[in-house]
Structures are given as C-alpha cells and as structure tokens.
Protein backbone atom coordinates (compact mmCIF):
# COMPACT_ATOMS: atom_id res chain seq x y z
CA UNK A 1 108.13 110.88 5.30
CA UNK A 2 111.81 109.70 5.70
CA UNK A 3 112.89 112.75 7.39
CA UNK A 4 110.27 112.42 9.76
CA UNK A 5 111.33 108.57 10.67
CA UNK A 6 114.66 109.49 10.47
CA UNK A 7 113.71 112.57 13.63
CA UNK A 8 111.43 110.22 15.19
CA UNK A 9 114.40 107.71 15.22
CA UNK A 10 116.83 110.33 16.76
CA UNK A 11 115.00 111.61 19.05
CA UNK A 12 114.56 108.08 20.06
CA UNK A 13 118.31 107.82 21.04
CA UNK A 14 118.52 110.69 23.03
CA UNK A 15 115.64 109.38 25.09
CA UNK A 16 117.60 106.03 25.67
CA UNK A 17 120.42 108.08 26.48
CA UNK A 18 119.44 110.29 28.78
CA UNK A 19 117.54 107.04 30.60
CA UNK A 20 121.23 105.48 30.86
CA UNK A 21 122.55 108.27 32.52
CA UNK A 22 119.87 108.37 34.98
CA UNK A 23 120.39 104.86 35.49
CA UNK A 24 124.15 105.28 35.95
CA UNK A 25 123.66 108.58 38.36
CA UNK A 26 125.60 110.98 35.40
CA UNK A 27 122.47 113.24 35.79
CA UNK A 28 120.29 114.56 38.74
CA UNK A 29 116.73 113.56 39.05
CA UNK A 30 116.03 117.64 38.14
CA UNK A 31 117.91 117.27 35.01
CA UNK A 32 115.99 114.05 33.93
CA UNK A 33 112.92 115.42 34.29
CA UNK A 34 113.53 118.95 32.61
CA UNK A 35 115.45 116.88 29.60
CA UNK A 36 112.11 114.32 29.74
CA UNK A 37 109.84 117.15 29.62
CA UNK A 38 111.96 118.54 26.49
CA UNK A 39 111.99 115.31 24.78
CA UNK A 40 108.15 114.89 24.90
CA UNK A 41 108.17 118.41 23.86
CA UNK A 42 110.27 117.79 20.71
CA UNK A 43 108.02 114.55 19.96
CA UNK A 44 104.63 116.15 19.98
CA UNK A 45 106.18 118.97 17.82
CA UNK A 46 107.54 116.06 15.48
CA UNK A 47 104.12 114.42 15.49
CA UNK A 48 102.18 117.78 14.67
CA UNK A 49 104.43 118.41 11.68
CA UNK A 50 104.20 114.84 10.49
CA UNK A 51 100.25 114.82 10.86
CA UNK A 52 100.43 118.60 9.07
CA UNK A 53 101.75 117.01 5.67
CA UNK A 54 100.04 113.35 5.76
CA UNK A 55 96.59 115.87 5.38
C-alpha cells in the first residue's frame, strides 16, 4: 500500500499546483478545468486500483 500513498500523495501536489496557478492567472479558466477533470480522473483510477488489491 505504500505505492498507493505515495500516488495518492503526488497527485495531491499537482492538484495544489495547478490551484496556485489559477490563483496567480498562469492558466486559463479552460485549462483548469480540463487539468481538474484529469486529476479527478487519475484519482478515481488510483482509488479503483487501491480498492482492487485491499479485496
């Protein structure tokens, strides 16, 4: 399970990241949400695996 924390916890980052630069106008409001939508994307796929191999 420490590779899945350790994805969990990167994937984390990016999010935070790509918030800043929406904050500091480095992005356009399209890009945020097509990068969100890939994020959450990413995450559910993270959480399917993780919930595949705690069975």
């Amino acid at each position: 399970m420490h590779v899945y924390s350790f994805e969990k916890t990167e994937v984390w980052k990016e999010a935070i990241q790509l918030i800043i630069s929406k904050g500091l106008n480095f992005i356009s409001e399209e890009s945020f949400m097509n990068l969100r939508k890939d994020i959450e994307s990413i995450t559910n796929k993270i959480n399917s695996l993780r919930n595949h191999f705690l069975k």
